[in-house]
Structure formats: structure tokens, C-alpha cells
N, C-alpha and C. Protein backbone atom coordinates (compact mmCIF):
# COMPACT_ATOMS: atom_id res chain seq x y z
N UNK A 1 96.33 94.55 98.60
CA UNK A 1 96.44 94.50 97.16
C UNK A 1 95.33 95.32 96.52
N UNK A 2 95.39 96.13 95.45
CA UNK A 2 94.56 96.79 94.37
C UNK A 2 94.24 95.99 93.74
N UNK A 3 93.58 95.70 93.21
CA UNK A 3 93.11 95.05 92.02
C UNK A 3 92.14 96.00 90.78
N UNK A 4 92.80 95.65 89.65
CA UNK A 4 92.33 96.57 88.71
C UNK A 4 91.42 95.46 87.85
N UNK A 5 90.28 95.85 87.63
CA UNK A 5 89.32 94.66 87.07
C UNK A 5 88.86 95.06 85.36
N UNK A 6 89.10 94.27 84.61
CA UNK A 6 88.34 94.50 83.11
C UNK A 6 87.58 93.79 82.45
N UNK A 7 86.31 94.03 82.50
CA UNK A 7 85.06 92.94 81.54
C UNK A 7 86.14 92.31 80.32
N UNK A 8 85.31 90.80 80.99
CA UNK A 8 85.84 90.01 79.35
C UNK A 8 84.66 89.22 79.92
N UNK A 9 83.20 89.63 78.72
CA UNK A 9 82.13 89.52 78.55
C UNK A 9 81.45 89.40 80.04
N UNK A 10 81.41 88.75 81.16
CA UNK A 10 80.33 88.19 82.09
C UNK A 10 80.92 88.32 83.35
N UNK A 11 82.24 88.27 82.81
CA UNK A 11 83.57 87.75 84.29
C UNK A 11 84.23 88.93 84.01
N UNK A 12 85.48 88.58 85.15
CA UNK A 12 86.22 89.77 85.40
C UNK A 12 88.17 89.04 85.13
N UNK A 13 88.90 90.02 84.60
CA UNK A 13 90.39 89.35 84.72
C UNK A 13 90.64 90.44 85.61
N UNK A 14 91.81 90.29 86.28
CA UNK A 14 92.12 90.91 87.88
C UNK A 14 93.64 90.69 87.08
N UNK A 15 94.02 91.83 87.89
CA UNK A 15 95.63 92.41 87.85
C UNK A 15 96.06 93.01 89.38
N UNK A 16 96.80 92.32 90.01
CA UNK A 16 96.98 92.95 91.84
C UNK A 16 98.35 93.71 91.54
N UNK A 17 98.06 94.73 92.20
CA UNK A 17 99.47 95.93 91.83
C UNK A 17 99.27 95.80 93.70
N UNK A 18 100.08 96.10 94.34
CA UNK A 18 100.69 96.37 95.70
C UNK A 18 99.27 98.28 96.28
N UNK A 19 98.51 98.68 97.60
CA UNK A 19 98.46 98.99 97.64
C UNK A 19 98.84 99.92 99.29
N UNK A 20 99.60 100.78 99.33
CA UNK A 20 100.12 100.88 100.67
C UNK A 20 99.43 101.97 101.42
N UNK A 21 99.31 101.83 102.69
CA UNK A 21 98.52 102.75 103.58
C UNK A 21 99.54 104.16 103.73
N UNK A 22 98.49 105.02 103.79
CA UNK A 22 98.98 106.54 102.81
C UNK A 22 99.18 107.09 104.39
N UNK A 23 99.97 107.83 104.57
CA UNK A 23 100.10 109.23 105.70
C UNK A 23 99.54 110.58 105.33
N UNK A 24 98.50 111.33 105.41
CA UNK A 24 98.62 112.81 104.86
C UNK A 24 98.84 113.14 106.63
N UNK A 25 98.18 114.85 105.85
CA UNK A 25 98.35 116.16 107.54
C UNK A 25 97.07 115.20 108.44
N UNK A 26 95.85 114.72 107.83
CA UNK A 26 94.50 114.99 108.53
C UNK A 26 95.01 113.63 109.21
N UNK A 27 95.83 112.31 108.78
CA UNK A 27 96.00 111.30 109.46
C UNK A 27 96.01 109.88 108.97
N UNK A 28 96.01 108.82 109.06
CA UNK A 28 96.25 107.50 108.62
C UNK A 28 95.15 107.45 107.72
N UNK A 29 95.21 106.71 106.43
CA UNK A 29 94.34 105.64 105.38
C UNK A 29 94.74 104.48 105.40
N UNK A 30 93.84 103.70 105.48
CA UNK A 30 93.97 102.48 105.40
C UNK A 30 93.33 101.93 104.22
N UNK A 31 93.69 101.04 102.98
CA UNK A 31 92.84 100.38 102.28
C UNK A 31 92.51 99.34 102.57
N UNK A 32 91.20 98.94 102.50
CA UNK A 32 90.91 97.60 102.72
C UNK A 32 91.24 96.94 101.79
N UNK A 33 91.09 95.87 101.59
CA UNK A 33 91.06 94.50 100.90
C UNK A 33 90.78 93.19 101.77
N UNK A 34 90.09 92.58 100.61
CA UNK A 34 89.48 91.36 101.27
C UNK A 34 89.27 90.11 100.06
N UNK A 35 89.83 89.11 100.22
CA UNK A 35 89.15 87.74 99.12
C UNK A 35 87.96 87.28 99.18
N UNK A 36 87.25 87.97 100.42
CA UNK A 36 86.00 87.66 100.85
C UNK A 36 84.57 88.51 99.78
N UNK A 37 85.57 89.04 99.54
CA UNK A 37 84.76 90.98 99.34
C UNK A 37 85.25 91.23 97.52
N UNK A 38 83.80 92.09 97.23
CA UNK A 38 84.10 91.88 95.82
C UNK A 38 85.02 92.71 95.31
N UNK A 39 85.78 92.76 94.25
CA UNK A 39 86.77 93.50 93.91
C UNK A 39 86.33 94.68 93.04
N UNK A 40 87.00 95.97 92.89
CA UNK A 40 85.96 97.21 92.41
C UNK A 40 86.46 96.72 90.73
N UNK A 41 85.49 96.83 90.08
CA UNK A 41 85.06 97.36 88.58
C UNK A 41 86.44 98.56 88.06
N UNK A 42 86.15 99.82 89.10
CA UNK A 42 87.44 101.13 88.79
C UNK A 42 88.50 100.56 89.13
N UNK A 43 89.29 101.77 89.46
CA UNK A 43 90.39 101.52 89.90
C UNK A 43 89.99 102.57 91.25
N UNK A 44 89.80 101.79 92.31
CA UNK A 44 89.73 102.27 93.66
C UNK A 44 90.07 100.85 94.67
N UNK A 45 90.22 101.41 95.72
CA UNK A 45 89.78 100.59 96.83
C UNK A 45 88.31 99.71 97.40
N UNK A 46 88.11 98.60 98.09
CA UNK A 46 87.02 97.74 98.53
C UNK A 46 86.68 98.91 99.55
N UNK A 47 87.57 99.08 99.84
CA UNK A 47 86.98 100.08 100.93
C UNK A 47 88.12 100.89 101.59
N UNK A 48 88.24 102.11 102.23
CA UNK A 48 88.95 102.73 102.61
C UNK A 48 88.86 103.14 104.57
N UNK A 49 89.45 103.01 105.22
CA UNK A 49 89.26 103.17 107.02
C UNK A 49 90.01 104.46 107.20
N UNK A 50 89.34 105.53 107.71
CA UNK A 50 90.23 106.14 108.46
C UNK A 50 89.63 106.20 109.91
N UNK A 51 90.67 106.41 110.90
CA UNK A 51 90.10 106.24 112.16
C UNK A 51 89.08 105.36 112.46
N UNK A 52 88.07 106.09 113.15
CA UNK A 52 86.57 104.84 113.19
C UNK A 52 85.61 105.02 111.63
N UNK A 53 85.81 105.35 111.13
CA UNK A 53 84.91 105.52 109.66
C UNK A 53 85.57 104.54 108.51
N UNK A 54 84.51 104.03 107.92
CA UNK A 54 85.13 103.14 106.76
C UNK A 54 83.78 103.52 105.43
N UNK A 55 84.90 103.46 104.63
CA UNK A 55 83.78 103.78 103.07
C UNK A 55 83.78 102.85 102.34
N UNK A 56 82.81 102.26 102.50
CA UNK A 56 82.57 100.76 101.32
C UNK A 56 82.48 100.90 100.08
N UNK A 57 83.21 100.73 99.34
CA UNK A 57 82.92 101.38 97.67
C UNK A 57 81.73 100.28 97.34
N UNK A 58 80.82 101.02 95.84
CA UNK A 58 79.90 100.95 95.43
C UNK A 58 79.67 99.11 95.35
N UNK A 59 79.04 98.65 95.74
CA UNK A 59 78.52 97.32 95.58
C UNK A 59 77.71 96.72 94.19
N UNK A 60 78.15 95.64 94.04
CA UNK A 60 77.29 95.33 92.36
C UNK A 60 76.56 93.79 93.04
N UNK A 61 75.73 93.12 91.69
CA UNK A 61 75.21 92.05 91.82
C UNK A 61 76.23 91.19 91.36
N UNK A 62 77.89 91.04 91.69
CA UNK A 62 78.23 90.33 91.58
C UNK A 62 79.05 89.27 92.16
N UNK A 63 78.98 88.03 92.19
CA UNK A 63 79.25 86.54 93.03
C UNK A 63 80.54 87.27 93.71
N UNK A 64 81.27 86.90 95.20
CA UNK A 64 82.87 87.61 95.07
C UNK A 64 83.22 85.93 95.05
N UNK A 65 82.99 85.26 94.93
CA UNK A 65 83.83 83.93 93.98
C UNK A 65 83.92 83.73 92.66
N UNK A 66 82.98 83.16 91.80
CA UNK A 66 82.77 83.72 90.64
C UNK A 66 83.18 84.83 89.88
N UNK A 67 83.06 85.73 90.08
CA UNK A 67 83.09 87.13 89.69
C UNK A 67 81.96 87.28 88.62
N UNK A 68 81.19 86.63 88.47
CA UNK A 68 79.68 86.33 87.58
C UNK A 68 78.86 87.31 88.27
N UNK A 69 78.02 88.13 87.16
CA UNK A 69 77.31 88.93 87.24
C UNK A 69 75.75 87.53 87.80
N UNK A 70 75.22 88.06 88.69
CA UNK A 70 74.19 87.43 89.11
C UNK A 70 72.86 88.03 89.00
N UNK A 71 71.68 88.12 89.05
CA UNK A 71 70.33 88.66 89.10
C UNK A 71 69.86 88.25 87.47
N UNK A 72 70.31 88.48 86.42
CA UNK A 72 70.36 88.76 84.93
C UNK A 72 68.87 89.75 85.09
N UNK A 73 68.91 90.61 85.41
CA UNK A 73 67.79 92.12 85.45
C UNK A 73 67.01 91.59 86.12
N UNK A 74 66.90 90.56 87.07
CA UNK A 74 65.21 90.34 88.29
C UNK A 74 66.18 91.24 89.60
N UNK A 75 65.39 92.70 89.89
CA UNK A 75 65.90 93.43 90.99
C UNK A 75 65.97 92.86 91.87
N UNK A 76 65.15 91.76 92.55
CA UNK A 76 64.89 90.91 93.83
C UNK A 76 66.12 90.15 94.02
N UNK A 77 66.89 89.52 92.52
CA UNK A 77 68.03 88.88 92.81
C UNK A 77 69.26 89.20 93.23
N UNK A 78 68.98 90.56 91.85
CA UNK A 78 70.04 91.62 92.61
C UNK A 78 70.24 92.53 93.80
N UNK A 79 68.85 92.34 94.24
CA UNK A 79 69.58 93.22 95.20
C UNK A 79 69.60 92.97 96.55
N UNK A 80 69.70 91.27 96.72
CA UNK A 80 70.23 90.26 97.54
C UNK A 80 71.59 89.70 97.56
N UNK A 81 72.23 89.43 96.56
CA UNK A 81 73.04 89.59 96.09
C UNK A 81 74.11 91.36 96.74
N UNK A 82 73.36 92.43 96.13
CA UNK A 82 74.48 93.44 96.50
C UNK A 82 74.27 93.59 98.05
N UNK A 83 73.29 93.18 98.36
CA UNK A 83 73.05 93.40 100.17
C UNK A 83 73.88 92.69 101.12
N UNK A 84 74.15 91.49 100.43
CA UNK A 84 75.49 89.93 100.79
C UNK A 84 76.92 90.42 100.64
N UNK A 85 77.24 91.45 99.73
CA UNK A 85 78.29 91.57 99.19
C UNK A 85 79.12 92.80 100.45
N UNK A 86 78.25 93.65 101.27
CA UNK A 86 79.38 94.81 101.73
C UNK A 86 79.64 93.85 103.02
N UNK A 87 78.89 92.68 103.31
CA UNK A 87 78.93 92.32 104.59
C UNK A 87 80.87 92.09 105.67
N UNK A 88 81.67 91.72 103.86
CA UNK A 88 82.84 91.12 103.95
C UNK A 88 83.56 91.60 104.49
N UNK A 89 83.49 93.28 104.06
CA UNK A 89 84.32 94.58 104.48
C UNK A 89 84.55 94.93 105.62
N UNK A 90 83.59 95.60 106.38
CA UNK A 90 82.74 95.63 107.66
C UNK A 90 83.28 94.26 108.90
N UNK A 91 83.09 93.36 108.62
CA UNK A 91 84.04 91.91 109.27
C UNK A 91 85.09 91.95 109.19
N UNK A 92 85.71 92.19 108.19
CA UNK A 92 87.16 92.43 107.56
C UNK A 92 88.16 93.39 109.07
N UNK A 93 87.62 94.62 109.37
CA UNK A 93 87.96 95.38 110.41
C UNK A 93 86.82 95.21 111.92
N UNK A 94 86.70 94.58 111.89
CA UNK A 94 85.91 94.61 112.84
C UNK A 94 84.42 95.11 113.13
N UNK A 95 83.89 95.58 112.23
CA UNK A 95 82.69 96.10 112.42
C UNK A 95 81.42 95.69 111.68
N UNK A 96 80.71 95.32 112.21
CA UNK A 96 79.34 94.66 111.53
C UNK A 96 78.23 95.86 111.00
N UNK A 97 77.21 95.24 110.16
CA UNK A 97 76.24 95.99 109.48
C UNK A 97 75.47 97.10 110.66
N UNK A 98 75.67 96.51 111.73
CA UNK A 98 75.08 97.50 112.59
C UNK A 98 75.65 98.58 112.40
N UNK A 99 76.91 99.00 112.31
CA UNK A 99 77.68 100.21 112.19
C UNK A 99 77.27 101.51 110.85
N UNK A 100 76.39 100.53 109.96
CA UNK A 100 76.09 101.54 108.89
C UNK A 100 75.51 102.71 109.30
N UNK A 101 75.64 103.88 109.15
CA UNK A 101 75.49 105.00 109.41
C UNK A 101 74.66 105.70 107.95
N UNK A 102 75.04 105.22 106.93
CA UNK A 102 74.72 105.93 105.20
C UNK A 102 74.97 105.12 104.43
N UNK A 103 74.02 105.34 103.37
CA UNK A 103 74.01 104.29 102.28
C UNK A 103 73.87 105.39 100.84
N UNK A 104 74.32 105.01 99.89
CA UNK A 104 73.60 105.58 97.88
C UNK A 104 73.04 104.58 97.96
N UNK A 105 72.16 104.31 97.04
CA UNK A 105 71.36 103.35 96.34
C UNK A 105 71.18 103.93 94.83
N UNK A 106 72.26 103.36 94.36
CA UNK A 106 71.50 103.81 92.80
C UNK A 106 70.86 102.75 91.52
N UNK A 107 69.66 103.22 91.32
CA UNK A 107 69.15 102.40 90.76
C UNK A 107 68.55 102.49 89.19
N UNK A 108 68.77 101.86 87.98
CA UNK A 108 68.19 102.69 87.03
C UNK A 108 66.82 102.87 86.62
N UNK A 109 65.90 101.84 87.32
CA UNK A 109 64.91 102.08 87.32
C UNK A 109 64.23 102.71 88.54
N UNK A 110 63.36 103.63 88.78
CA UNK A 110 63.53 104.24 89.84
C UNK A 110 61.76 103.31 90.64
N UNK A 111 61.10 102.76 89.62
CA UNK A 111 60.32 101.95 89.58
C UNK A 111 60.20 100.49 90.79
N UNK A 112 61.77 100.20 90.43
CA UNK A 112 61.57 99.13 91.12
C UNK A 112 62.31 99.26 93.11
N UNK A 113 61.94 100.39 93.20
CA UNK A 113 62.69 100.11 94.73
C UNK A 113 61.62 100.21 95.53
N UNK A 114 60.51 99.56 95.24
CA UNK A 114 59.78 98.98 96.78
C UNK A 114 60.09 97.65 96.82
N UNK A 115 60.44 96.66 95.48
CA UNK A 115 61.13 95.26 95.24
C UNK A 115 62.53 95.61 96.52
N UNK A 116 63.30 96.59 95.76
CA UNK A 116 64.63 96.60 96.66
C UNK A 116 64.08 96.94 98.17
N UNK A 117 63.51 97.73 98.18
CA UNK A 117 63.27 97.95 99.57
C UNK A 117 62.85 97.01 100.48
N UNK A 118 62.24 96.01 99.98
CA UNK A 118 61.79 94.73 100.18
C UNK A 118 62.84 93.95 100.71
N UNK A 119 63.77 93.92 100.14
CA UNK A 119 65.10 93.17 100.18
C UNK A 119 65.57 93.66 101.30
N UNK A 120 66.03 95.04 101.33
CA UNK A 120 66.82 95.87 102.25
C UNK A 120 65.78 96.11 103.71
N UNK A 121 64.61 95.33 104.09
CA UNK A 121 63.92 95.28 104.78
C UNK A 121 64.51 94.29 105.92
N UNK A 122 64.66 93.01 105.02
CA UNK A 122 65.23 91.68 105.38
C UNK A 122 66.44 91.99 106.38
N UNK A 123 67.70 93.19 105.65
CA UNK A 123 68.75 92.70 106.27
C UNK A 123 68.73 94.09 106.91
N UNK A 124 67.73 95.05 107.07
CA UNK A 124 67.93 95.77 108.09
C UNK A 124 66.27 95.99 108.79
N UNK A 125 66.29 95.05 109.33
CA UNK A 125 64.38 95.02 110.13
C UNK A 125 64.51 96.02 111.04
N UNK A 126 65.44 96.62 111.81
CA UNK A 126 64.73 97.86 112.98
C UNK A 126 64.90 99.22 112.01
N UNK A 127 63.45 99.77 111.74
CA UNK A 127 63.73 101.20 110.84
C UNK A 127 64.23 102.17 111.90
N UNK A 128 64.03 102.11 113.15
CA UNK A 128 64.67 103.02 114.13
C UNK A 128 66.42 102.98 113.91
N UNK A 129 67.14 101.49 113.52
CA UNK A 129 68.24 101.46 113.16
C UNK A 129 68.87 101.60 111.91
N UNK A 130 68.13 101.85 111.13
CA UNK A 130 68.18 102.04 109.95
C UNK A 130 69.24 103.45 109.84
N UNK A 131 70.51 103.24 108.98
CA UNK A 131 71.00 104.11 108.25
C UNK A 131 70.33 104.78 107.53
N UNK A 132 71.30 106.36 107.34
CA UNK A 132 70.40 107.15 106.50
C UNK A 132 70.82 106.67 105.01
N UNK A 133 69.61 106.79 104.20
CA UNK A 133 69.73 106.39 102.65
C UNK A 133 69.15 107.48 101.76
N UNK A 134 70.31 107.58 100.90
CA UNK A 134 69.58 108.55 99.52
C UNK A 134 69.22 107.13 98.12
N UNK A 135 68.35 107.55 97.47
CA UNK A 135 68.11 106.73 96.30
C UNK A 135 68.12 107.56 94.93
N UNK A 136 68.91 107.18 94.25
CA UNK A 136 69.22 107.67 93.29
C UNK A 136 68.87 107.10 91.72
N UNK A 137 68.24 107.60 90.87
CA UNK A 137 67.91 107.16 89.25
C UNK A 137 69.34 107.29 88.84
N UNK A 138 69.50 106.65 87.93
CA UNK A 138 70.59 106.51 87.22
C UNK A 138 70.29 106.18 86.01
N UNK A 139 71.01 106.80 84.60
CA UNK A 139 70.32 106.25 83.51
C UNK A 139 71.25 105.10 82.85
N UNK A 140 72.28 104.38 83.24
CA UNK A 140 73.26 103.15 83.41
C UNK A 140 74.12 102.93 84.18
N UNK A 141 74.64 101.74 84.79
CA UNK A 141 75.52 101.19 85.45
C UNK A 141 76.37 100.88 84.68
N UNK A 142 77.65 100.20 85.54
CA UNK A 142 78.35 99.19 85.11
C UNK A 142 77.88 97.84 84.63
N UNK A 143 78.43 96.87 83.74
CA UNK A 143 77.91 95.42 83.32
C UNK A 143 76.36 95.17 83.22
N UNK A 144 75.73 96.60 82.63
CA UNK A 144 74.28 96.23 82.26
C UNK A 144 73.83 95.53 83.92
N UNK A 145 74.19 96.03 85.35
CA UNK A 145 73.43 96.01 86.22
C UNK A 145 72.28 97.30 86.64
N UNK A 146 71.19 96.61 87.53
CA UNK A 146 70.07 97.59 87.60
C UNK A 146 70.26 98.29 89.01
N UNK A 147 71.69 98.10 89.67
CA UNK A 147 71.84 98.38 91.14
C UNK A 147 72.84 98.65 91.87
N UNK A 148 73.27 99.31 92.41
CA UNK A 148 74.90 100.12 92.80
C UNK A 148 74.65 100.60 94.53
N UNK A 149 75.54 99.53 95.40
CA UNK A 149 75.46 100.70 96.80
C UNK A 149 76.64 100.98 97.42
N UNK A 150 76.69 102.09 98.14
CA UNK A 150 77.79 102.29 98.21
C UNK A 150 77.32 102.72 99.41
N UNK A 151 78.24 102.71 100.75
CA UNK A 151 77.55 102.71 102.37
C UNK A 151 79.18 103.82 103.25
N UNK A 152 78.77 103.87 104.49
CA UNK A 152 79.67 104.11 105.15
C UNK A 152 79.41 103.70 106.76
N UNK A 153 80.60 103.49 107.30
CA UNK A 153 80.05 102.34 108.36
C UNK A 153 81.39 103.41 109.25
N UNK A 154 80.61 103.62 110.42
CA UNK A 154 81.08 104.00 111.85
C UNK A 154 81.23 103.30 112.94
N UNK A 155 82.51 102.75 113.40
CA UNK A 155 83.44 101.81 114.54
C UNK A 155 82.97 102.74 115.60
N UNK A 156 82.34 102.01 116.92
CA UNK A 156 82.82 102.85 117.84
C UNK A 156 83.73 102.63 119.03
């Protein structure tokens, strides 16, 4: 299922339209979906698989029960919160956080990512295993959040 999401103030209303796995020349897509896993803000996919590669769309600070924006601007909250959130995807097909290969990090304050880094310490302790990460300023997000990730994870 797609789900197309639209702020009504804090929360989210959800609309599921049908989404079907595509054929091109290069080979199978798969969309993910998950009830586990938060639903995108756009209109995209939770995540997309082809072959062994999967693309986690952008992660927010928000509950995937709830659909409540969580942190209210403390980066530490949020970005525990978005670190909890790609875990769903990744399980979803079989493949755990170990598989991350790349990460965005976008953040609008560019200030606070030794806080995030802090965080992202926790749920990835070997820096030898550590995915590669770009960090990015941003001058707004979505829902007045301070934090956006978006990863890609390799099956082997």
C-alpha cells in the first residue's frame, strides 16, 4: 500500500491507494511497506528493494503509532526517535542495520550534530562499521522538524 500523508496540525490523515511492483529493462522494484515503519510525509515509497539494495526514504522524529511528531526541537530526542524509525524497513526484508552501507543526515542546525552524533554513536558503536555519511544544513524541514535521514542498506 502507498500511503499519501497530509498535516492536520501535529498528526497525520493517511489515504492507502494500492502500490504494485514495477518491471523496467534494468529489472524488478519492489516497494516496501510496513505498519511497523513510518509512513512518508510525500508521495513516495517507505522504501524501495531492488535486487540486494534497499533505499529507506528520509526518516522524521515521528512515533510510527501515533503519527505524533516527537522531540518538540530537543535534537537528542529527535534524533533517537529518527534512529528507531528505519529499523522497521530493513527487518521488513530481511536485513538488519548492519547492512547500512550510506546515510544523508540533514539537519537545520548544523550546530547541533555532535548531540546527533552522540545518538548515532549508540546505535552504531563499531566506527570501522560505520556506513558512509554525508551531513547536510538545511534551512527547513518538514513539520517544523530539526532532522531528516535517509540511508541505503545492502543484502548480501
Amino acid at each position: 500500500m502507498k500511503v499519501r500523508r497530509h498535516v492536520q496540525g501535529n498528526a497525520y490523515a493517511e489515504l492507502a491507494v494500492p502500490v504494485p511492483t514495477s518491471m523496467t529493462a534494468a529489472g524488478l522494484h519492489r516497494a516496501i511497506h510496513s505498519d511497523r515503519f513510518l509512513k512518508p510525509v510525500a508521495s513516495c515509497s517507505q522504501a524501495l528493494q531492488r535486487g540486494s539494495m534497499l533505499l529507506i526514504t528520509g526518516q522524521l522524529p515521528v512515533d510510527t503509532v501515533t503519527h505524533l511528531k516527537l522531540g518538540d526541537g530537543v535534537i537528542t530526542l529527535e534524533s533517537r526517535q529518527v534512529m528507531r524509525n528505519p529499523q522497521a524497513v530493513p527487518e521488513e526484508v530481511g536485513v538488519g542495520c548492519e547492512h547500512l552501507v550510506s546515510a544523508t543526515v540533514y539537519l537545520t542546525d548544523i550546530d547541533t550534530l555532535d548531540n546527533f552524533d552522540a545518538i548515532w554513536q549508540g546505535y552504531c558503536p563499531d566506527p570501522q562499521a560505520d556506513p558512509s555519511r554525508a551531513v547536510v544544513q538545511v534551512g527547513a524541514l518538514v513539520i517544523g522538524i530539526q532532522l531528516e535521514i535517509s540511508a541505503i542498506a545492502i543484502k548480501d
